[in-house]
C-alpha atoms as a PDB file:
ATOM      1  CA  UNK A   1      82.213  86.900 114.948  1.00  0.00           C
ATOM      2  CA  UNK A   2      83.500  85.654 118.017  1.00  0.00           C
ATOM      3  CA  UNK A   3      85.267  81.793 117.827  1.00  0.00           C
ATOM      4  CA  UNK A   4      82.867  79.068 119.202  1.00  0.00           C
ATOM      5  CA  UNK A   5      83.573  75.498 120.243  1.00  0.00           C
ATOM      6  CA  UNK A   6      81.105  73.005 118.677  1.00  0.00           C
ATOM      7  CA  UNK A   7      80.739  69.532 118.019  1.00  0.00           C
ATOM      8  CA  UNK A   8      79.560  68.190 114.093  1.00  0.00           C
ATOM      9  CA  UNK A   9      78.055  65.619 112.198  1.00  0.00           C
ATOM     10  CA  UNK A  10      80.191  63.903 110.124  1.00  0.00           C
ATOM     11  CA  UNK A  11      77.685  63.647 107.177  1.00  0.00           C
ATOM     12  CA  UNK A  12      80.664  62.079 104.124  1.00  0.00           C
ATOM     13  CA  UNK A  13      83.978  61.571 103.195  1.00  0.00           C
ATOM     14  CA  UNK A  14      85.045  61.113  99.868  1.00  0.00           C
ATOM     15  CA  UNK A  15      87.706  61.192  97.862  1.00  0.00           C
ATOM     16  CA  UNK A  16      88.293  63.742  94.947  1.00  0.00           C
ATOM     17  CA  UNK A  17      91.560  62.426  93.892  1.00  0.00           C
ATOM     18  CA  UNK A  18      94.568  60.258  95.678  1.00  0.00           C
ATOM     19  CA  UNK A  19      95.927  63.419  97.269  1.00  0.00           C
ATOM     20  CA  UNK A  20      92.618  65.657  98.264  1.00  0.00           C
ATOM     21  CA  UNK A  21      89.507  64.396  99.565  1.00  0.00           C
ATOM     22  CA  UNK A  22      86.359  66.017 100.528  1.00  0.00           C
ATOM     23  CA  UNK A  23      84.704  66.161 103.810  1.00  0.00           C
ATOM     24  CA  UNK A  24      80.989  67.256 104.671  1.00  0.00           C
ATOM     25  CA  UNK A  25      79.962  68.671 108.470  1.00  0.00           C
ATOM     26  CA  UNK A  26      76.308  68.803 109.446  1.00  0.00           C
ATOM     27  CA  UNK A  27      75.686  71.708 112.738  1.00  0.00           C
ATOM     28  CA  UNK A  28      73.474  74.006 113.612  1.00  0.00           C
ATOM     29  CA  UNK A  29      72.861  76.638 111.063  1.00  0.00           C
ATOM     30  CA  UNK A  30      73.116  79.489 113.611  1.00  0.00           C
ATOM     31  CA  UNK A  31      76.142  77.514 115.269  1.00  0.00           C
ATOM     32  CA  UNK A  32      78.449  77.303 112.225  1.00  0.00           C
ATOM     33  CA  UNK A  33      77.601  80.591 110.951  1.00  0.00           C
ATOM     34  CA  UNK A  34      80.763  82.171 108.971  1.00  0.00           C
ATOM     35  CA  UNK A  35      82.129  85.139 106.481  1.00  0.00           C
ATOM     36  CA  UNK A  36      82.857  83.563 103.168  1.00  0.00           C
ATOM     37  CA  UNK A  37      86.558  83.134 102.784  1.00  0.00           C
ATOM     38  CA  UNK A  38      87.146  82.148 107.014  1.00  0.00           C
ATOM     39  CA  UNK A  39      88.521  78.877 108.170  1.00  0.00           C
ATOM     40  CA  UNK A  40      87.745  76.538 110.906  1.00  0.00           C
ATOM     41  CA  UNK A  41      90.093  74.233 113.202  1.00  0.00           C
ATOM     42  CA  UNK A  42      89.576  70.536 113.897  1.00  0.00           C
ATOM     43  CA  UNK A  43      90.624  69.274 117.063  1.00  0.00           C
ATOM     44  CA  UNK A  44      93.026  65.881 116.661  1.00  0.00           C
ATOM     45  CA  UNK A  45      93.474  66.083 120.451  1.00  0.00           C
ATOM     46  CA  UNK A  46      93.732  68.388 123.337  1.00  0.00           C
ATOM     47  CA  UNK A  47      96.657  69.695 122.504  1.00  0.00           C
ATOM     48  CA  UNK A  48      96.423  70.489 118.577  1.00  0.00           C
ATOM     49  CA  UNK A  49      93.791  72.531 116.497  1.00  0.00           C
ATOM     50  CA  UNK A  50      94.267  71.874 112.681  1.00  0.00           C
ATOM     51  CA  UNK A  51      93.087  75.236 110.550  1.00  0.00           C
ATOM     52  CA  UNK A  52      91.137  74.593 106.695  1.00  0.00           C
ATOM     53  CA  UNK A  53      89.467  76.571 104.888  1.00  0.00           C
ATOM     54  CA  UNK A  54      85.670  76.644 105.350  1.00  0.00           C
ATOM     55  CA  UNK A  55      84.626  75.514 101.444  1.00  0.00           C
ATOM     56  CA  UNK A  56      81.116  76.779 100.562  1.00  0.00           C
ATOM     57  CA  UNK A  57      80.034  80.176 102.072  1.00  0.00           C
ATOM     58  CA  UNK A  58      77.502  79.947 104.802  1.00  0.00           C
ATOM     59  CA  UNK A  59      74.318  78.009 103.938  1.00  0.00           C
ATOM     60  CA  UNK A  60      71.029  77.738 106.310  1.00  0.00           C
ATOM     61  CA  UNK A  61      71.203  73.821 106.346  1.00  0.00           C
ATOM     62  CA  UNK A  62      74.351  74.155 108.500  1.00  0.00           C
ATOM     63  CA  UNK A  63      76.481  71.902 106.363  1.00  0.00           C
ATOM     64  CA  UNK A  64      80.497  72.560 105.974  1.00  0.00           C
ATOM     65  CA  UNK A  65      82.618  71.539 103.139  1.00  0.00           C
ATOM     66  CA  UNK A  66      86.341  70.870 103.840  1.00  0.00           C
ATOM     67  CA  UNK A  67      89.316  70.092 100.884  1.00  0.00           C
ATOM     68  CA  UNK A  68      91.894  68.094 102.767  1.00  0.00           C
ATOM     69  CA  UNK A  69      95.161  67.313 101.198  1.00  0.00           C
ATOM     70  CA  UNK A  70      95.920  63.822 102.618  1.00  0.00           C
ATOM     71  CA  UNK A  71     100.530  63.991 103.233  1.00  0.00           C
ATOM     72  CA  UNK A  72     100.620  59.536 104.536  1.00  0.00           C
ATOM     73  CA  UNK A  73     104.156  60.993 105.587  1.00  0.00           C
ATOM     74  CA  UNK A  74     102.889  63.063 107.599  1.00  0.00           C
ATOM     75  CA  UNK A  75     101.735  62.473 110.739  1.00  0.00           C
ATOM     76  CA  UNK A  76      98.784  64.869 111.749  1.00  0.00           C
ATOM     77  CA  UNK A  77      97.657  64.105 108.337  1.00  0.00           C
ATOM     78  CA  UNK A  78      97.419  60.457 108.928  1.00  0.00           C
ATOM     79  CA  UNK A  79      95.593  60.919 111.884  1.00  0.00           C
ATOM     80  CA  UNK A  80      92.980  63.335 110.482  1.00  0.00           C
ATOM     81  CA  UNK A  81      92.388  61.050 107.744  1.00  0.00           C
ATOM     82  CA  UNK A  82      91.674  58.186 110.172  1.00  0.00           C
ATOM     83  CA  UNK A  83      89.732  60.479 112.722  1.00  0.00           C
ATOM     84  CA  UNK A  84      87.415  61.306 109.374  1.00  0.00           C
ATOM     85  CA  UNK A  85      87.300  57.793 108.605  1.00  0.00           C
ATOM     86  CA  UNK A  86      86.473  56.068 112.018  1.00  0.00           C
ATOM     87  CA  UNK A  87      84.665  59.211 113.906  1.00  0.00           C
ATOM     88  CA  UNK A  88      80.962  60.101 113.413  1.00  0.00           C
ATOM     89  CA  UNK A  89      81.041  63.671 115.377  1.00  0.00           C
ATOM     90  CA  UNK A  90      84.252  66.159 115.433  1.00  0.00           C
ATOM     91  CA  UNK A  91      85.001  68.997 117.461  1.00  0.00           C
ATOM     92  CA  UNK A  92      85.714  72.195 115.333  1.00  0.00           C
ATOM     93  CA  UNK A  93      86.231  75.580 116.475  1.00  0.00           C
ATOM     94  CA  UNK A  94      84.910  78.879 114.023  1.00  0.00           C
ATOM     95  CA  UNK A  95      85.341  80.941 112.606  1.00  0.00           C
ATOM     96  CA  UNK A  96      88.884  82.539 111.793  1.00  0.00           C
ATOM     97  CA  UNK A  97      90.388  84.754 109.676  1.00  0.00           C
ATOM     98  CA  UNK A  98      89.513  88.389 108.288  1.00  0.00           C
ATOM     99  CA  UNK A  99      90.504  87.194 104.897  1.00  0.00           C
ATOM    100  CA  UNK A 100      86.093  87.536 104.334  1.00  0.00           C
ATOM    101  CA  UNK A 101      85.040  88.953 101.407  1.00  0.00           C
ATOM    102  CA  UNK A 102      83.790  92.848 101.284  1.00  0.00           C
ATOM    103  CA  UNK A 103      80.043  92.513 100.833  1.00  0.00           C
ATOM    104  CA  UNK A 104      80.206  96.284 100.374  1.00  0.00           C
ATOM    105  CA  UNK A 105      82.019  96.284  96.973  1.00  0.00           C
ATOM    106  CA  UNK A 106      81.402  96.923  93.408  1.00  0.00           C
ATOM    107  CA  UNK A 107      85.401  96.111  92.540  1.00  0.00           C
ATOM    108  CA  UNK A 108      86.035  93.746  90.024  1.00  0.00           C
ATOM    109  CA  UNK A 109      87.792  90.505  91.853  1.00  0.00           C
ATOM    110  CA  UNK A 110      90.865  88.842  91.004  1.00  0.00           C
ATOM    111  CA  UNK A 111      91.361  85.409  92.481  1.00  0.00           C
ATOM    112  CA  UNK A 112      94.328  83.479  92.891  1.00  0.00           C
ATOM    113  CA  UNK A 113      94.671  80.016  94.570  1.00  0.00           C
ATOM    114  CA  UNK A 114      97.325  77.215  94.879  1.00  0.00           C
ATOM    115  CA  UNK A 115      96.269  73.124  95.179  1.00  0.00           C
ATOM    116  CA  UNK A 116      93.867  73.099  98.234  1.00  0.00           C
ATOM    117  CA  UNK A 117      93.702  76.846  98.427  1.00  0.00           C
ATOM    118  CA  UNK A 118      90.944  76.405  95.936  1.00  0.00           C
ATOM    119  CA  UNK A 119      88.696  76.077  99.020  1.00  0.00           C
ATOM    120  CA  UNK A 120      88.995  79.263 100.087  1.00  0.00           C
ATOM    121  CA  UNK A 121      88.370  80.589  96.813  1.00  0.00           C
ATOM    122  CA  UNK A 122      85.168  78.247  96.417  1.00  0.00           C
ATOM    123  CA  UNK A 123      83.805  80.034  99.321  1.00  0.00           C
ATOM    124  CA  UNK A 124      84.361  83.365  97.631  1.00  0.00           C
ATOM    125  CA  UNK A 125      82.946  82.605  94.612  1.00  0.00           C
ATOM    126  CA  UNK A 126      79.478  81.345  95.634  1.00  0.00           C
ATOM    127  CA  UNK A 127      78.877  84.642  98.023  1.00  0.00           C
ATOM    128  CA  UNK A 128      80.200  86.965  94.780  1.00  0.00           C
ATOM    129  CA  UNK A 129      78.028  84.869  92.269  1.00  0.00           C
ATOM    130  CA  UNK A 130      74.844  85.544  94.572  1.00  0.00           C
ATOM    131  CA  UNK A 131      75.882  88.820  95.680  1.00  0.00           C
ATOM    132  CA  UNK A 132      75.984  90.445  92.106  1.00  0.00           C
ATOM    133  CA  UNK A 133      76.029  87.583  89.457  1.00  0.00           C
ATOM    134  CA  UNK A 134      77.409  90.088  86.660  1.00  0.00           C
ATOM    135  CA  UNK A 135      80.605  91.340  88.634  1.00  0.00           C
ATOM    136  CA  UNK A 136      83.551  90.510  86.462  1.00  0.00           C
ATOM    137  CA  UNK A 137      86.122  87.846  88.195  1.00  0.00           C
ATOM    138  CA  UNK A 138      89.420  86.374  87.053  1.00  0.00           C
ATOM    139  CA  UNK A 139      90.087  83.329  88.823  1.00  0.00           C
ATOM    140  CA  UNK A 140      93.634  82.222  88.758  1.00  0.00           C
ATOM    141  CA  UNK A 141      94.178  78.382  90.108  1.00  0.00           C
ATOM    142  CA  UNK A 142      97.784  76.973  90.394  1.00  0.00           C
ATOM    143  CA  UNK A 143      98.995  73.271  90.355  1.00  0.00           C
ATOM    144  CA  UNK A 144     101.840  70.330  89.760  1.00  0.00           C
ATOM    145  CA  UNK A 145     100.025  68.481  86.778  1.00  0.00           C
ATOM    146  CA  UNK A 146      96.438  68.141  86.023  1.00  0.00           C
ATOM    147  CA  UNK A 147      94.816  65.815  88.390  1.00  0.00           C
ATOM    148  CA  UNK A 148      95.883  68.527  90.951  1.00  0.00           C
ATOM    149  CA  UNK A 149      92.665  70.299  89.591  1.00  0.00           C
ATOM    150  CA  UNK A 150      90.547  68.250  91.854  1.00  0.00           C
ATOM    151  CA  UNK A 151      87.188  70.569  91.311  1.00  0.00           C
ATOM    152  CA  UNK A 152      88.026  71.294  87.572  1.00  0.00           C
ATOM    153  CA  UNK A 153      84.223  70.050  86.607  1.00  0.00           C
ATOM    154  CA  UNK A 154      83.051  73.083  89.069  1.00  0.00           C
ATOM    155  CA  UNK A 155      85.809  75.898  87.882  1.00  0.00           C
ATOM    156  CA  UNK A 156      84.772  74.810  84.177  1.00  0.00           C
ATOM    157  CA  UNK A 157      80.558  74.839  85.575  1.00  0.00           C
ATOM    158  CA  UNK A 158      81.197  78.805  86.651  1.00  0.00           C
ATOM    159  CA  UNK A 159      83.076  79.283  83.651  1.00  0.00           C
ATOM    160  CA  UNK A 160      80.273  78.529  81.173  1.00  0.00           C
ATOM    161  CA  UNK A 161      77.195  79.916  83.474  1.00  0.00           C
ATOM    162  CA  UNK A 162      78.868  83.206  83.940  1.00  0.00           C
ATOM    163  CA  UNK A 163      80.015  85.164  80.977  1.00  0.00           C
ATOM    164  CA  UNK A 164      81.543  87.705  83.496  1.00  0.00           C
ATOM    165  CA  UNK A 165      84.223  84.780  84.913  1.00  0.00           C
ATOM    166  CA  UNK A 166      87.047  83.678  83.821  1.00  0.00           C
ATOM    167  CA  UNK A 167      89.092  79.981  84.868  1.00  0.00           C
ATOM    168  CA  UNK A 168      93.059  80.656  84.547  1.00  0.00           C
ATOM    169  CA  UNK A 169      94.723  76.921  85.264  1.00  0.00           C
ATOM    170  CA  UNK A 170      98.120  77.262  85.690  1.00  0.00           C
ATOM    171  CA  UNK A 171     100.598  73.724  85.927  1.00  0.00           C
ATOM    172  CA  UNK A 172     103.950  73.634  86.026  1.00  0.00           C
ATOM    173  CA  UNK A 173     103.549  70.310  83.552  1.00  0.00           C
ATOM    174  CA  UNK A 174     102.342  71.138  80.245  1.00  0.00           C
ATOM    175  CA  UNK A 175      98.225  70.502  79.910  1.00  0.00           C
ATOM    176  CA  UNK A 176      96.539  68.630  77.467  1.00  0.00           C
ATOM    177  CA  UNK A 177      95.502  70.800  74.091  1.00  0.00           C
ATOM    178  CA  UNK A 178      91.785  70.464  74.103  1.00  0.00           C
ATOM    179  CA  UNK A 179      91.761  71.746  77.618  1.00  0.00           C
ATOM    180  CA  UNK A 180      91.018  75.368  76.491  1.00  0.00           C
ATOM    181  CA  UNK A 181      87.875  76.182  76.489  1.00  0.00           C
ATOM    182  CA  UNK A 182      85.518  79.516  76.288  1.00  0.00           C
ATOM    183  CA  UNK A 183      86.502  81.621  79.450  1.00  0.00           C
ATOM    184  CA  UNK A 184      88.913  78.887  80.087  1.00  0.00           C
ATOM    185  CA  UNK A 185      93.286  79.844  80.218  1.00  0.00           C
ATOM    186  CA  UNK A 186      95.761  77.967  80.167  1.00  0.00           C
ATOM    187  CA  UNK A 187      98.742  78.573  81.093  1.00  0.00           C
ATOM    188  CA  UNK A 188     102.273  76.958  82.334  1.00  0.00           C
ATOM    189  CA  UNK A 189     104.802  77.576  84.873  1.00  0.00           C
ATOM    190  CA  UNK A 190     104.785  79.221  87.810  1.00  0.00           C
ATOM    191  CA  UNK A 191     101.748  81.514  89.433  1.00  0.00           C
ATOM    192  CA  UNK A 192     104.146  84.625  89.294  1.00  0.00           C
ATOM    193  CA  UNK A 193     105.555  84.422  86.248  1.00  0.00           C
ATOM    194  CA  UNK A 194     101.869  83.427  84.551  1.00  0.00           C
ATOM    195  CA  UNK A 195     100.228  86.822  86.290  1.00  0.00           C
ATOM    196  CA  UNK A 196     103.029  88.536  84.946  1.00  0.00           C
ATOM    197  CA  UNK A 197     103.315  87.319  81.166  1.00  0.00           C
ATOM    198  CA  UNK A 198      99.323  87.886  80.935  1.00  0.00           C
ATOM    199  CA  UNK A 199      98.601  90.413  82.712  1.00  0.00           C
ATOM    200  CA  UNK A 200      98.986  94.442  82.758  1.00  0.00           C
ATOM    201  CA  UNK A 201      96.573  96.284  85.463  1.00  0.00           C
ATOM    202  CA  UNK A 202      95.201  95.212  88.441  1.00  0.00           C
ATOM    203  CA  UNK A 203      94.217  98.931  89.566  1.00  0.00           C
ATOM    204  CA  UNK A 204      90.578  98.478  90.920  1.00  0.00           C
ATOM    205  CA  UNK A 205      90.655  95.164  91.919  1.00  0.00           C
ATOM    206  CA  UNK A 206      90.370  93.407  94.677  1.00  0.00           C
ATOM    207  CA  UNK A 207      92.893  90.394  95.162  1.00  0.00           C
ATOM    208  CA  UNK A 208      92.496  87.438  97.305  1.00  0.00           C
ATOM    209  CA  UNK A 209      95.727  85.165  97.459  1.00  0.00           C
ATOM    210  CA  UNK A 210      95.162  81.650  99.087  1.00  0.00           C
ATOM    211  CA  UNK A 211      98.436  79.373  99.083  1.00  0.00           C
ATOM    212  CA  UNK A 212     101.881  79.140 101.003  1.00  0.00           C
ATOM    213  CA  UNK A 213     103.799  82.312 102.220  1.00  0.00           C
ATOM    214  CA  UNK A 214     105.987  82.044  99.399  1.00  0.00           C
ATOM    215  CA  UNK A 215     103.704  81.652  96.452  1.00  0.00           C
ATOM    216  CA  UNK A 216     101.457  84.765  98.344  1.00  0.00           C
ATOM    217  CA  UNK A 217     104.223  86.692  98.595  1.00  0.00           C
ATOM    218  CA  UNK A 218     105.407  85.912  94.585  1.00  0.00           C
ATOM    219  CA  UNK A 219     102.447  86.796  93.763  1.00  0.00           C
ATOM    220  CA  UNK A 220     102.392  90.381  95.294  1.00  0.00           C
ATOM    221  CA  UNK A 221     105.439  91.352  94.021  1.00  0.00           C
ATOM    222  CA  UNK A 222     104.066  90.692  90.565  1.00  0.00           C
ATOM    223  CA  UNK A 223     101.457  92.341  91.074  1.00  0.00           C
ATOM    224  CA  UNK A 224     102.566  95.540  92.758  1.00  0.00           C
ATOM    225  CA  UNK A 225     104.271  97.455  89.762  1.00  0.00           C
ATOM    226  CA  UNK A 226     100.319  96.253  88.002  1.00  0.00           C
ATOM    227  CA  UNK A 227      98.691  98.872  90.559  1.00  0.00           C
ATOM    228  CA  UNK A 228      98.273  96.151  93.354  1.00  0.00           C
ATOM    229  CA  UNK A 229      96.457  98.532  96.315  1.00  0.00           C
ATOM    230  CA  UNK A 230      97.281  97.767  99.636  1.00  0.00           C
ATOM    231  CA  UNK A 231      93.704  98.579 100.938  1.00  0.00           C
ATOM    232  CA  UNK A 232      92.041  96.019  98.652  1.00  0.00           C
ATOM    233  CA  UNK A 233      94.413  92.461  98.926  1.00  0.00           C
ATOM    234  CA  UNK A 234      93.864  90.041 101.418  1.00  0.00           C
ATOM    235  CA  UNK A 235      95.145  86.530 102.198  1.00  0.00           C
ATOM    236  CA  UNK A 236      95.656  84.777 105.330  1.00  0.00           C
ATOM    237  CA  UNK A 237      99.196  84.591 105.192  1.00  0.00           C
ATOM    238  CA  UNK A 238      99.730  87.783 106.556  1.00  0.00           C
ATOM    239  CA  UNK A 239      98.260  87.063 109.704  1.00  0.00           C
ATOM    240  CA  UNK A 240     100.107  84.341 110.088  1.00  0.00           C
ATOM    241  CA  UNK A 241     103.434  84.718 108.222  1.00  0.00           C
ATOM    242  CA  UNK A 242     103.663  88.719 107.919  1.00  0.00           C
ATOM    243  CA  UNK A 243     106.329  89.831 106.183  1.00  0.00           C
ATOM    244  CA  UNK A 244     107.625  93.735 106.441  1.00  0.00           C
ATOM    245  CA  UNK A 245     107.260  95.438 104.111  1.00  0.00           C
ATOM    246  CA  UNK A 246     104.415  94.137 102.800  1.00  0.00           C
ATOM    247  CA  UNK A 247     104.698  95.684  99.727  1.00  0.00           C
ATOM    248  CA  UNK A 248     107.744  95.649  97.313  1.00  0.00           C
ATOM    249  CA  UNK A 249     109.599  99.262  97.546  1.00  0.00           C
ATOM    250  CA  UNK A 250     108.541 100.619  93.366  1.00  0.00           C
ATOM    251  CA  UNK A 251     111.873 102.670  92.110  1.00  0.00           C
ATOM    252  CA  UNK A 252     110.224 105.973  91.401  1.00  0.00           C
ATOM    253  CA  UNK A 253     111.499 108.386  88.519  1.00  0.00           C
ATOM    254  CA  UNK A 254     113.196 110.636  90.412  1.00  0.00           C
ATOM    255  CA  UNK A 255     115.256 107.757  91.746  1.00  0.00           C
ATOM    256  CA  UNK A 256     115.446 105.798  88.667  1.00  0.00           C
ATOM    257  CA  UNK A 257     117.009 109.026  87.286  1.00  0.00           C
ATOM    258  CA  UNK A 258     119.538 109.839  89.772  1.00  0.00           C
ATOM    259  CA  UNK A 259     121.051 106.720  89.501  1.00  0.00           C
ATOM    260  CA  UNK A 260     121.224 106.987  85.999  1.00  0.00           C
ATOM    261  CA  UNK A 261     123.076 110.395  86.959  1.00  0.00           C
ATOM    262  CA  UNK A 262     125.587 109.070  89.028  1.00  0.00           C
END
C-alpha cells in the first residue's frame, strides 16, 4: 500500500496503567486501510514523524488503536502526551512496515513481544483468530514486573476462548502464584533465556519479534539452533536496525569435528 497523509479524529485517551496509555483514531475506513502488524507515524511538528504500531487489524468503522508508552523525561514523549490531551484531530501518515502477516499460511505462529510491542502483536492476533480460529499460536509477552502487562485481561480473554493459544508472560520480577492459569505460562527472566529453557523446535513456524534491536536480535539467536527459518521471521527491526548476518553462523559437524581434531 502506498503511505498516505491524513488527518483523524481523536475519538479517547485513556490510560491503561501510569506508563502506557491507550489512544483511539476515528478516519475514513478506506483512508486508514492497513496489513495487520504495520505502523503509522504521528506528526508532533513539521519536522518529526513519530512511528507506533497500528493496534487492532483493519476494521470497516475506520477506528485506530495506539499503545503509547508515556517516558515524562523525555521530551517527544511529553509532547505527544499533551498533543493527545489538548488536540481533537492529528495528522498521521500509513501505513509502514512489511512486518504484515502472511494471509496465505497454514504455519503454526509463534509470537513474541516486549512492553508496548504487544501492539503489534494485538494486531496479529485478531487477523489470525478470524483468518483460521483453530491455527495453533504461542504467544510469548515480555516485561519488568506485572503491571507492565497492561492488556493482561485481553491475553488471558484469547487464552480461554481459544484452546489452540497459548499466553507465555515472561518478568524479570518474580509473578504472583495464582497467576497460572489454563493455557497461561509463566515464566521469569529474560525473553532469551525463557524461549530457550522451554522450548525445543520452532521448525514450521512462523515468528514475529516486536521489541528493541537487542531483545529481537536475543531472541533469534535462541531460536536459530531450534530450526528458526529465515523465510518465515519477521520484525521491524530489521528494516530499521539490520544487522549482518542476520542469522547466527550454526557450527556444523564437520567443523565441530575438526576442531576436535586439531
Amino acid at each position: 500500500m502506498t503511505a498516505r497523509i491524513l488527518t483523524c479524529q481523536v475519538a479517547s485517551v485513556e490510560d491503561l496503567t501510569p506508563d502506557v496509555f491507550r489512544v483511539r483514531l476515528e478516519g475514513r475506513s478506506e483512508a486508514v486501510a492497513h496489513a495487520p502488524g504495520q505502523y503509522l507515524e504521528l506528526k508532533l511538528d513539521d519536522d518529526t514523524w513519530v512511528p507506533f504500531s497500528i493496534a487492532n487489524a483493519h476494521r470497516d468503522d475506520g477506528s485506530i488503536e495506539l499503545h503509547i508508552q508515556h517516558w515524562p523525561e523525555r521530551a517527544n514523549s511529553q509532547r505527544l502526551r499533551e498533543l493527545m490531551q489538548h488536540m481533537s484531530r492529528l495528522t498521521i501518515r500509513l501505513p509502514g512496515g512489511d512486518c504484515v502477516l502472511d494471509p496465505d499460511s497454514a504455519r503454526p505462529l509463534l509470537l513474541i513481544a516486549a512492553g508496548t510491542g504487544f501492539a503489534q502483536m494485538k494486531a496479529l492476533l485478531e487477523a489470525a483468530f478470524a483468518a483460521d480460529s483453530a491455527l495453533p499460536v504461542m504467544f510469548w509477552w515480555a516485561v519488568r514486573e506485572r503491571r507492565d502487562f497492561y492488556l493482561e485481561s485481553l491475553a488471558r480473554e484469547w487464552a480461554a476462548d481459544h484452546p489452540n493459544f497459548s499466553f507465555h508472560a515472561v518478568a524479570e520480577e518474580p509473578l504472583d502464584p495464582g497467576f497460572a492459569d489454563e493455557r497461561v505460562h509463566v515464566h521469569q527472566g529474560r525473553i532469551d533465556e525463557a524461549l530457550a529453557a522451554a522450548l525445543d523446535d520452532v521448525s514450521g513456524h512462523d515468528v514475529y519479534l516486536s521489541g528493541s534491536p537487542g531483545m529481537v536480535y536475543a531472541c533469534i539467536d535462541t531460536l536459530t539452533p531450534l530450526g528458526l527459518e529465515p523465510g518465515h521471521v519477521f520484525s521491524d527491526v530489521f528494516a530499521y536496525a539490520p544487522r549482518k548476518p542476520l542469522f547466527p553462523a550454526l557450527e556444523t559437524d564437520a567443523t565441530r569435528d575438526g576442531s576436535s581434531r586439531s
